[in-house]
PDB file of N, CA and C in Angstrom:
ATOM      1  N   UNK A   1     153.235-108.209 -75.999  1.00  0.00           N
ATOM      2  CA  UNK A   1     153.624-106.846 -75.768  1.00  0.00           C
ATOM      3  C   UNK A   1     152.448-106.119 -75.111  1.00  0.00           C
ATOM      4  N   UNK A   2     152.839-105.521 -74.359  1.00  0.00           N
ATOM      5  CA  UNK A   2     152.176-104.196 -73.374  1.00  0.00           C
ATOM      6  C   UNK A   2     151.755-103.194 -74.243  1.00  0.00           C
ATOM      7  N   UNK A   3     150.369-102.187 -74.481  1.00  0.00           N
ATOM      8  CA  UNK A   3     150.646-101.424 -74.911  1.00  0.00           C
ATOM      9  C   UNK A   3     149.210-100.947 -74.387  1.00  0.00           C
ATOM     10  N   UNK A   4     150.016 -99.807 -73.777  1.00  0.00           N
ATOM     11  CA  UNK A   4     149.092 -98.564 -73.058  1.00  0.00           C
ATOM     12  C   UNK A   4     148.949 -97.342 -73.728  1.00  0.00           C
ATOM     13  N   UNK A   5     147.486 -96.899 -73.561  1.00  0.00           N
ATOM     14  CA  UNK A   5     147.026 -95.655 -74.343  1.00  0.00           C
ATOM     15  C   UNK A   5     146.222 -94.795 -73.985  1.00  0.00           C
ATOM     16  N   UNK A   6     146.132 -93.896 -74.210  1.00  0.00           N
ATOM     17  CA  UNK A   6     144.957 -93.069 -74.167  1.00  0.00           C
ATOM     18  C   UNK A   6     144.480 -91.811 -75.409  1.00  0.00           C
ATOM     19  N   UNK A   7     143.288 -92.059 -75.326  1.00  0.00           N
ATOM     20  CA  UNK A   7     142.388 -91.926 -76.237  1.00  0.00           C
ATOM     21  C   UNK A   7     141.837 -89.940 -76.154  1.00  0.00           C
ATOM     22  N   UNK A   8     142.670 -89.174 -76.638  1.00  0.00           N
ATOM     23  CA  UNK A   8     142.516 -87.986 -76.416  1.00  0.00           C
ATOM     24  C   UNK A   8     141.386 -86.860 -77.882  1.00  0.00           C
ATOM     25  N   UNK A   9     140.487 -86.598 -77.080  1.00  0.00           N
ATOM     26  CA  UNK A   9     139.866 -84.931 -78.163  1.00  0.00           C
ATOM     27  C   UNK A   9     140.302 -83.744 -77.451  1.00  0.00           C
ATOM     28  N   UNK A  10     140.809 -83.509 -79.347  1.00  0.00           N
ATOM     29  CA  UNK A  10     141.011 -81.554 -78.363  1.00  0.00           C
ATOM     30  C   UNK A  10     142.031 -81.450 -77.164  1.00  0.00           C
ATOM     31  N   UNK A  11     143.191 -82.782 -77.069  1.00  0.00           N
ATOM     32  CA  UNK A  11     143.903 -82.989 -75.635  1.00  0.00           C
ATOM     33  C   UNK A  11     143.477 -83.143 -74.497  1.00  0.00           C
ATOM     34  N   UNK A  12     142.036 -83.068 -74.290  1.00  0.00           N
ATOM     35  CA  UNK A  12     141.264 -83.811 -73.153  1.00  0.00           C
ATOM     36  C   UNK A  12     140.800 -85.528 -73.212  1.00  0.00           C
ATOM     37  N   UNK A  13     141.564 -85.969 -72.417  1.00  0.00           N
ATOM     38  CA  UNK A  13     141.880 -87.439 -71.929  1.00  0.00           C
ATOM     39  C   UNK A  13     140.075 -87.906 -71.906  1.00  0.00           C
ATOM     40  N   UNK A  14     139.632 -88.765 -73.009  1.00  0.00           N
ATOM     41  CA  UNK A  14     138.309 -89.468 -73.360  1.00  0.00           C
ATOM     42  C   UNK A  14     138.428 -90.475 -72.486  1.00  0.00           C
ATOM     43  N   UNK A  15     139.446 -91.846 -73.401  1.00  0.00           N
ATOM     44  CA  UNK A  15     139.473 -93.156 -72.466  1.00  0.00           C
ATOM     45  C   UNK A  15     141.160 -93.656 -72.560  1.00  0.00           C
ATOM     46  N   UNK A  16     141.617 -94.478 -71.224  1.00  0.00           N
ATOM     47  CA  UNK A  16     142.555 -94.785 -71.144  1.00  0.00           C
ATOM     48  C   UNK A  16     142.712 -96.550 -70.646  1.00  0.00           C
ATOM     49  N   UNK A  17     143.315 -97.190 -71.858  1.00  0.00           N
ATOM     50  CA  UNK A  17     143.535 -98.599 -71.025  1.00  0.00           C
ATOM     51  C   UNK A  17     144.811 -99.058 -71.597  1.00  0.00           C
ATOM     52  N   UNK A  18     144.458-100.675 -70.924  1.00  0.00           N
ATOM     53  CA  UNK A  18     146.339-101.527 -71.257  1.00  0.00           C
ATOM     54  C   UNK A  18     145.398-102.446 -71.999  1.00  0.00           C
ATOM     55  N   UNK A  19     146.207-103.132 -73.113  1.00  0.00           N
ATOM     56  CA  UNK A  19     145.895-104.323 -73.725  1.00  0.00           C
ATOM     57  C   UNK A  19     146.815-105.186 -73.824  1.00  0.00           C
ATOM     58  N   UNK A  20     147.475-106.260 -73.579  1.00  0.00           N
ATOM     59  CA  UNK A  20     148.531-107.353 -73.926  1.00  0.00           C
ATOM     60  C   UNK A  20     148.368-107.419 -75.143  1.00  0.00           C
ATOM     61  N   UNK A  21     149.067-107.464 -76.052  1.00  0.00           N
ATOM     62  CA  UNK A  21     148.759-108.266 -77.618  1.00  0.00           C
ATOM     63  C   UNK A  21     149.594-109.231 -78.037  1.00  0.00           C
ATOM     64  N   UNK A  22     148.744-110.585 -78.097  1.00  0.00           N
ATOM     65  CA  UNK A  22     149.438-112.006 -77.799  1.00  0.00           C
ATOM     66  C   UNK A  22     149.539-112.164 -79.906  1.00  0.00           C
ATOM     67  N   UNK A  23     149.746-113.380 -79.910  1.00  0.00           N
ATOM     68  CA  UNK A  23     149.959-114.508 -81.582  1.00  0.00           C
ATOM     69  C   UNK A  23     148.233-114.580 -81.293  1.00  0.00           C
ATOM     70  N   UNK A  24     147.507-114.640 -80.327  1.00  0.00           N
ATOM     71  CA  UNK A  24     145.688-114.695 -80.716  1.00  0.00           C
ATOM     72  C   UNK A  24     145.172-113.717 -80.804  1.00  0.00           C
ATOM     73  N   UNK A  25     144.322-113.582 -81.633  1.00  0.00           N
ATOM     74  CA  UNK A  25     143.242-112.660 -82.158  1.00  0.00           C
ATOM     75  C   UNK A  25     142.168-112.320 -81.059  1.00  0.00           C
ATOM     76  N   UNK A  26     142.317-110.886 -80.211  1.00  0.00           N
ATOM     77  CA  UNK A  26     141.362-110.867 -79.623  1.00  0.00           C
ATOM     78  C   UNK A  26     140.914-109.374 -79.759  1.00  0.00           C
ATOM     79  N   UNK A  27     140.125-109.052 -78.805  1.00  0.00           N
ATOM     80  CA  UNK A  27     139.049-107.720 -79.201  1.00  0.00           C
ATOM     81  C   UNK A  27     138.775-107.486 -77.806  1.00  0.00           C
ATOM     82  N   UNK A  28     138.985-106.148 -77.887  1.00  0.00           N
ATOM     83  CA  UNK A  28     138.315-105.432 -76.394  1.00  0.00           C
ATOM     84  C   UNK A  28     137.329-104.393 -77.011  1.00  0.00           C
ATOM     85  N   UNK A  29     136.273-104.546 -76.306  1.00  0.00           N
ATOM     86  CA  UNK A  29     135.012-103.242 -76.747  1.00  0.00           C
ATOM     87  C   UNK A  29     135.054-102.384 -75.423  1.00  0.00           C
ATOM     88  N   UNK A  30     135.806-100.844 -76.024  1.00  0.00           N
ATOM     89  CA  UNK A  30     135.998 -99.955 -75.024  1.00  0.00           C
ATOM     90  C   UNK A  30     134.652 -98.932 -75.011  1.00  0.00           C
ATOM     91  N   UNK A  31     134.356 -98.140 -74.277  1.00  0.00           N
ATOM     92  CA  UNK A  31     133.010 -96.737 -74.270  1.00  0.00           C
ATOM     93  C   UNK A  31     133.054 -96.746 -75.739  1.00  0.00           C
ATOM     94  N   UNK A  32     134.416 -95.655 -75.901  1.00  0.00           N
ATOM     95  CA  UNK A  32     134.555 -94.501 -77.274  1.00  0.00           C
ATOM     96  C   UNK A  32     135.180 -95.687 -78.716  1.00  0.00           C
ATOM     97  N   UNK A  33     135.679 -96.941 -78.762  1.00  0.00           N
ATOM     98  CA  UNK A  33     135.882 -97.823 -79.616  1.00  0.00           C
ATOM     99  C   UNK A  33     136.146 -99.010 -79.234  1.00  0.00           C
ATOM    100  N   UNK A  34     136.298 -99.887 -80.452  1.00  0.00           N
ATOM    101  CA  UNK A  34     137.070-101.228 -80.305  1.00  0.00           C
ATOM    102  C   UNK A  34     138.056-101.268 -81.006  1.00  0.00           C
ATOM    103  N   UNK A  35     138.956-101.868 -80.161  1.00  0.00           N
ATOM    104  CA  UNK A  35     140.526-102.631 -80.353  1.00  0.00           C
ATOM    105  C   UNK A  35     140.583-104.380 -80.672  1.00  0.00           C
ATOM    106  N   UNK A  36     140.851-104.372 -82.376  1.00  0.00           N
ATOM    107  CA  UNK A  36     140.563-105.492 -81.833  1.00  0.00           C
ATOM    108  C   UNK A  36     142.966-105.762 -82.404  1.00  0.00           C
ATOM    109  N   UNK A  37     143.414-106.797 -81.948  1.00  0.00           N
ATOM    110  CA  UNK A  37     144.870-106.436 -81.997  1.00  0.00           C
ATOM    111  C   UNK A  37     145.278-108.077 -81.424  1.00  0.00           C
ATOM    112  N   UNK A  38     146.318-108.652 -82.709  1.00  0.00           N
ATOM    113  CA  UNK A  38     147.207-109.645 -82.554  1.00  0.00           C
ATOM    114  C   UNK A  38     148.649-109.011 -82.976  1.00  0.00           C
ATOM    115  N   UNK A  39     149.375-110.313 -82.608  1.00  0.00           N
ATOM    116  CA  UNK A  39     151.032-110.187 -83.035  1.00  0.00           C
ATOM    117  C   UNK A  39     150.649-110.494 -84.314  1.00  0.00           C
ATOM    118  N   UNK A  40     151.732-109.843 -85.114  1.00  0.00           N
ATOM    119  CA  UNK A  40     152.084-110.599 -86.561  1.00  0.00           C
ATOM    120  C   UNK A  40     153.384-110.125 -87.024  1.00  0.00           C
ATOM    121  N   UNK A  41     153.809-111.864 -86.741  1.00  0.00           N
ATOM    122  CA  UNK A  41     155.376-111.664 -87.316  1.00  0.00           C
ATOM    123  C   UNK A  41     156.061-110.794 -86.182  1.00  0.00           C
ATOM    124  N   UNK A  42     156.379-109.386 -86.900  1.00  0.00           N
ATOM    125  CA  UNK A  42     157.755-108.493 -85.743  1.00  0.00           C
ATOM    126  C   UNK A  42     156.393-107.324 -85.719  1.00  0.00           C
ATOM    127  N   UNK A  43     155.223-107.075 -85.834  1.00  0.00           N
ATOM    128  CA  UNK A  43     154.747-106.186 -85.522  1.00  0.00           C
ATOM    129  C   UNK A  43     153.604-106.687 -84.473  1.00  0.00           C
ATOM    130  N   UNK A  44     152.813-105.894 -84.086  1.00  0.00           N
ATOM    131  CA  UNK A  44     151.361-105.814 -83.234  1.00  0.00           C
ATOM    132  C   UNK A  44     150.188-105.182 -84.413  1.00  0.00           C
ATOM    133  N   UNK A  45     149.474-105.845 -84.849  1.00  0.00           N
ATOM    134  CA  UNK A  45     148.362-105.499 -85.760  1.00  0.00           C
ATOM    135  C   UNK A  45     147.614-104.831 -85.136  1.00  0.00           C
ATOM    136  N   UNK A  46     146.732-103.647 -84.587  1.00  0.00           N
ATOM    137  CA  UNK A  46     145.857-102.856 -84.122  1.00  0.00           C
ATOM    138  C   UNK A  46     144.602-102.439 -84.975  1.00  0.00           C
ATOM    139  N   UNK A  47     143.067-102.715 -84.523  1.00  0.00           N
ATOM    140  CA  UNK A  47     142.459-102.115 -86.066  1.00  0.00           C
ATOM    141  C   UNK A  47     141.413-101.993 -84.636  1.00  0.00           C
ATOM    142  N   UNK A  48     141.119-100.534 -85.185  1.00  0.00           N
ATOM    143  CA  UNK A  48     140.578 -99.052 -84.232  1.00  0.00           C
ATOM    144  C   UNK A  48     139.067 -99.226 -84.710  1.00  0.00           C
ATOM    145  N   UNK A  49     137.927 -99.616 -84.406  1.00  0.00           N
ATOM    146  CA  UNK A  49     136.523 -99.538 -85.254  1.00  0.00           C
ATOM    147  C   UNK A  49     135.953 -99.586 -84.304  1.00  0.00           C
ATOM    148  N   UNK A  50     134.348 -98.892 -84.585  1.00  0.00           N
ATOM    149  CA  UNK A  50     133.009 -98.600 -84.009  1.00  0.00           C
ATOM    150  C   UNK A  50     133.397 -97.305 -83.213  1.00  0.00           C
ATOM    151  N   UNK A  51     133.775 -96.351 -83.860  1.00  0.00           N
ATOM    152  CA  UNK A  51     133.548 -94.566 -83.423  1.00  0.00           C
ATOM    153  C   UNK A  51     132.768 -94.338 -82.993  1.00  0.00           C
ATOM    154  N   UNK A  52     131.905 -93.423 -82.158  1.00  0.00           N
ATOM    155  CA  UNK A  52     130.941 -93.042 -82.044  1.00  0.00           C
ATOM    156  C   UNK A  52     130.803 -92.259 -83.619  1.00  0.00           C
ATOM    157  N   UNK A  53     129.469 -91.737 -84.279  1.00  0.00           N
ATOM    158  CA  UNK A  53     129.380 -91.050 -85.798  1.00  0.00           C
ATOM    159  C   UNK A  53     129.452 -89.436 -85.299  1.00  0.00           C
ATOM    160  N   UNK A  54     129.668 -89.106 -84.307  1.00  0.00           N
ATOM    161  CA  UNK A  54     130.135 -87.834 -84.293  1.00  0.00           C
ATOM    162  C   UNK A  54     131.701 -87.389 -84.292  1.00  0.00           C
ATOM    163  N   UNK A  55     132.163 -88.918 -84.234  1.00  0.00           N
ATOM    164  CA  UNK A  55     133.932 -88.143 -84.962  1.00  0.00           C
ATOM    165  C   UNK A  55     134.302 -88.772 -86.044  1.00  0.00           C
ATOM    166  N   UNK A  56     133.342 -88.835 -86.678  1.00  0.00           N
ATOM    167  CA  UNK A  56     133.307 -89.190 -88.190  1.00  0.00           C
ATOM    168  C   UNK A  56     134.593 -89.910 -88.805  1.00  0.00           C
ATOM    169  N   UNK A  57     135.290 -90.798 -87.965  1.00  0.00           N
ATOM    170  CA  UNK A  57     136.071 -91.501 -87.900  1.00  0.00           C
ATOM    171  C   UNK A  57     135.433 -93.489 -88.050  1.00  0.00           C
ATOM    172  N   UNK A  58     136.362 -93.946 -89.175  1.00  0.00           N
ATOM    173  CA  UNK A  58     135.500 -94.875 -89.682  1.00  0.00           C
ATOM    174  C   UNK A  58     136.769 -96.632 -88.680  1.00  0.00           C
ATOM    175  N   UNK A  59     137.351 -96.438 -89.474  1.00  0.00           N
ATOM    176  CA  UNK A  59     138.381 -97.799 -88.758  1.00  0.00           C
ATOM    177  C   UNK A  59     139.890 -97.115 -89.277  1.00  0.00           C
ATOM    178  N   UNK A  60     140.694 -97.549 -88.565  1.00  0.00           N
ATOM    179  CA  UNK A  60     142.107 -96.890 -88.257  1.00  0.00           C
ATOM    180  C   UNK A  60     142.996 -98.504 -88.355  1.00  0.00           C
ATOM    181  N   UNK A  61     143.775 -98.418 -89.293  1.00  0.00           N
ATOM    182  CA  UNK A  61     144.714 -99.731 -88.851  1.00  0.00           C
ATOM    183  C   UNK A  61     146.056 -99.502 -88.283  1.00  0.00           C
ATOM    184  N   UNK A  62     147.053 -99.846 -87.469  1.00  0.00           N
ATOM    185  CA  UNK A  62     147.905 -99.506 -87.030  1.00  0.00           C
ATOM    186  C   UNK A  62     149.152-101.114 -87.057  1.00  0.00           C
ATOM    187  N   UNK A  63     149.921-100.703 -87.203  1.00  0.00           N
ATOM    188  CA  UNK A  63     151.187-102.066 -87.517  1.00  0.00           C
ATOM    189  C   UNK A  63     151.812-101.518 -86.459  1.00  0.00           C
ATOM    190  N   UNK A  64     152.138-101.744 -85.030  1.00  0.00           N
ATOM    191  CA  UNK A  64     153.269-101.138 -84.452  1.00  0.00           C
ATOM    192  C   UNK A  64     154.336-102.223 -84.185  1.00  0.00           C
ATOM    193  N   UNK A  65     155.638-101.782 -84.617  1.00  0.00           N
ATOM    194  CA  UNK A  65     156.806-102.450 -84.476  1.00  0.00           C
ATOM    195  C   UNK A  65     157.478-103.102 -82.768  1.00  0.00           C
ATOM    196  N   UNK A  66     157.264-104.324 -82.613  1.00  0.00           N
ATOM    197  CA  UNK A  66     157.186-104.680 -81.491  1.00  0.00           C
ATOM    198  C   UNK A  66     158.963-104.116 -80.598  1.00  0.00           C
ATOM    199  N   UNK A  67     158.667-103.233 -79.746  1.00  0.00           N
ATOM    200  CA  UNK A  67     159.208-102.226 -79.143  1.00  0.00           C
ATOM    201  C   UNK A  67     159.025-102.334 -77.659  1.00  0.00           C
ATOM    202  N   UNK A  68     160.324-101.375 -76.703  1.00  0.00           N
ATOM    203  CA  UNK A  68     159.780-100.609 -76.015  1.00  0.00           C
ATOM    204  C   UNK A  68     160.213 -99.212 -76.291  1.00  0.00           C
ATOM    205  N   UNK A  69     158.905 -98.784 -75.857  1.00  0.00           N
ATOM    206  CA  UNK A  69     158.969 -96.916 -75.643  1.00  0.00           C
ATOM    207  C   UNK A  69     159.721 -96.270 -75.166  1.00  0.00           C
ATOM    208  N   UNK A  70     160.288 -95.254 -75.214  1.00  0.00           N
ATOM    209  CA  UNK A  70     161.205 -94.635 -74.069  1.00  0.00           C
ATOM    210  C   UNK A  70     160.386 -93.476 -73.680  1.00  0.00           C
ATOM    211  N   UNK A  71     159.338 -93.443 -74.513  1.00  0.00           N
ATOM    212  CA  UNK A  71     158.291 -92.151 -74.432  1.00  0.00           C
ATOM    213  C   UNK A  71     157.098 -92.567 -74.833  1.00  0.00           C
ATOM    214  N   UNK A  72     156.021 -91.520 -74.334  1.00  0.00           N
ATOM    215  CA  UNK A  72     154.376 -91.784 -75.141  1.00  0.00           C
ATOM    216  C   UNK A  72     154.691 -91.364 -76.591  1.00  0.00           C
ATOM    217  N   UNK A  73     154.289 -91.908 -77.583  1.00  0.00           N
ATOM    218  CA  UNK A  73     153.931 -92.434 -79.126  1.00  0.00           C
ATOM    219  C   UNK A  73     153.009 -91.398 -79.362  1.00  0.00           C
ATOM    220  N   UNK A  74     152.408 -90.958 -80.597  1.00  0.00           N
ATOM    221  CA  UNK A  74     151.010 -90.005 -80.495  1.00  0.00           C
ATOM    222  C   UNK A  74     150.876 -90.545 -82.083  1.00  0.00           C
ATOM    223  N   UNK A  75     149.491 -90.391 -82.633  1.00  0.00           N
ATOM    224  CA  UNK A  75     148.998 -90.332 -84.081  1.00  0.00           C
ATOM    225  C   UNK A  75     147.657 -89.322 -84.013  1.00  0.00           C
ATOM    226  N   UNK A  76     147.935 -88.439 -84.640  1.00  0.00           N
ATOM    227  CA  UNK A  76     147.742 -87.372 -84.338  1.00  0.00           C
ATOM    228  C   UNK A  76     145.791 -87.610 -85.782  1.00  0.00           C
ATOM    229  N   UNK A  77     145.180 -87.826 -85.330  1.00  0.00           N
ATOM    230  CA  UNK A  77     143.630 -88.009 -86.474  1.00  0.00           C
ATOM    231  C   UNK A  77     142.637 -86.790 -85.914  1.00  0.00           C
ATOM    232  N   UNK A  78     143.327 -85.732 -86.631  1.00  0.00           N
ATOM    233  CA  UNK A  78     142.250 -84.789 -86.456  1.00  0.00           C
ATOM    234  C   UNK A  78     142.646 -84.155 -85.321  1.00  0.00           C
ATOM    235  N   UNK A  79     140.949 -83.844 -84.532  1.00  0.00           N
ATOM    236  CA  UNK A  79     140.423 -83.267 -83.234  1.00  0.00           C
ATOM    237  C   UNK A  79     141.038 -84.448 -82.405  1.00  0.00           C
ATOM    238  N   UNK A  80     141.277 -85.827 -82.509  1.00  0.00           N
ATOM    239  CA  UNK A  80     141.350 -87.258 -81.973  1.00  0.00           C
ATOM    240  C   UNK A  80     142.869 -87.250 -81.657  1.00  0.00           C
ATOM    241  N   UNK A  81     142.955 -87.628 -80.832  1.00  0.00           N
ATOM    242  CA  UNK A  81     144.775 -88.160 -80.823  1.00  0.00           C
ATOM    243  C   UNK A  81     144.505 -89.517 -80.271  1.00  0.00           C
ATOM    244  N   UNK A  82     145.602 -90.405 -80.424  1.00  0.00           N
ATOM    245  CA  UNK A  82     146.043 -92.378 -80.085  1.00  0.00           C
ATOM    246  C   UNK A  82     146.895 -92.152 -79.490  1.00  0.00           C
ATOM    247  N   UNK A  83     147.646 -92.057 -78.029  1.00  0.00           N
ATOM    248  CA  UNK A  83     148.191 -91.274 -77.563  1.00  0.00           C
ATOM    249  C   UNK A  83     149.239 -93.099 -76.988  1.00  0.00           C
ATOM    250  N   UNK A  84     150.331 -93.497 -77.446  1.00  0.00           N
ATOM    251  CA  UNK A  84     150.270 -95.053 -76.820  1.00  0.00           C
ATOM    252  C   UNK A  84     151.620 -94.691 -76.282  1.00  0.00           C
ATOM    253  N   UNK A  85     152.159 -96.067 -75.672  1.00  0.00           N
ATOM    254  CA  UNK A  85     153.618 -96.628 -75.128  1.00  0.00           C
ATOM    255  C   UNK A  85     153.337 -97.882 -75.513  1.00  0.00           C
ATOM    256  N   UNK A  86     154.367 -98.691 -75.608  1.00  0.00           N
ATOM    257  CA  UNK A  86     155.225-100.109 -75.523  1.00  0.00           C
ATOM    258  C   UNK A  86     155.994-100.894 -74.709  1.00  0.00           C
ATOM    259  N   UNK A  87     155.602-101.787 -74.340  1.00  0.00           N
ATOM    260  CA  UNK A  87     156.451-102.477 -73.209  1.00  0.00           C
ATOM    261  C   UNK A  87     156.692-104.055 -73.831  1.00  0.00           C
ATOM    262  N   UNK A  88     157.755-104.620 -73.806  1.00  0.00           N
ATOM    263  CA  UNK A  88     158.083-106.026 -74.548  1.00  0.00           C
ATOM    264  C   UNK A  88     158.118-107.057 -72.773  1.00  0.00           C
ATOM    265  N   UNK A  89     157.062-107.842 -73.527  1.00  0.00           N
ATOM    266  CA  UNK A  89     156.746-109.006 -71.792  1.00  0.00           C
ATOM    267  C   UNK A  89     158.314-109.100 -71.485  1.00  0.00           C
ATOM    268  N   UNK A  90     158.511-109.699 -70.076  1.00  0.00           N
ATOM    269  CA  UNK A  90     159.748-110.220 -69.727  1.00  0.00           C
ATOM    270  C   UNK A  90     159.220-111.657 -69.688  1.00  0.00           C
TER     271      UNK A  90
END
């Protein structure tokens, strides 16, 4: 699964990328965090760590139900927003 995001403070756009999330365990180290995110089972495992310590934000886990979007997604942490979509591979 596809899943595109961006990484918003205060509604000003920080960082924005795509990640595939396969059945393997992998990790992207972005500026503002790391993603590290496998399949499991019917969901996408997501776990959000290494904040910078000024948004006093520690690790975030996320289960998203393997989907597509019909819209951007939001989780709303604070000053922080996870701003995502879903796309299922063809």
């Amino acid at each position: 699964m596809l899943v595109e995001f961006a990484w918003l403070k205060n509604d000003a756009l920080v960082e924005r990328a795509t990640i595939r999330v396969t059945a393997d365990a992998q990790c992207v180290h972005l500026a503002s965090f790391h993603v590290a995110h496998q399949l499991c089972g019917d969901a996408a495992r997501l776990v959000l760590s290494n904040f910078p310590p000024e948004s006093k934000l520690t690790t975030v886990d996320l289960d998203m139900p393997i989907h597509d979007s019909s819209d951007w997604e939001s989780i709303d942490m604070g000053e922080y927003t996870f701003a995502f979509q879903c796309q299922i591979d063809a």
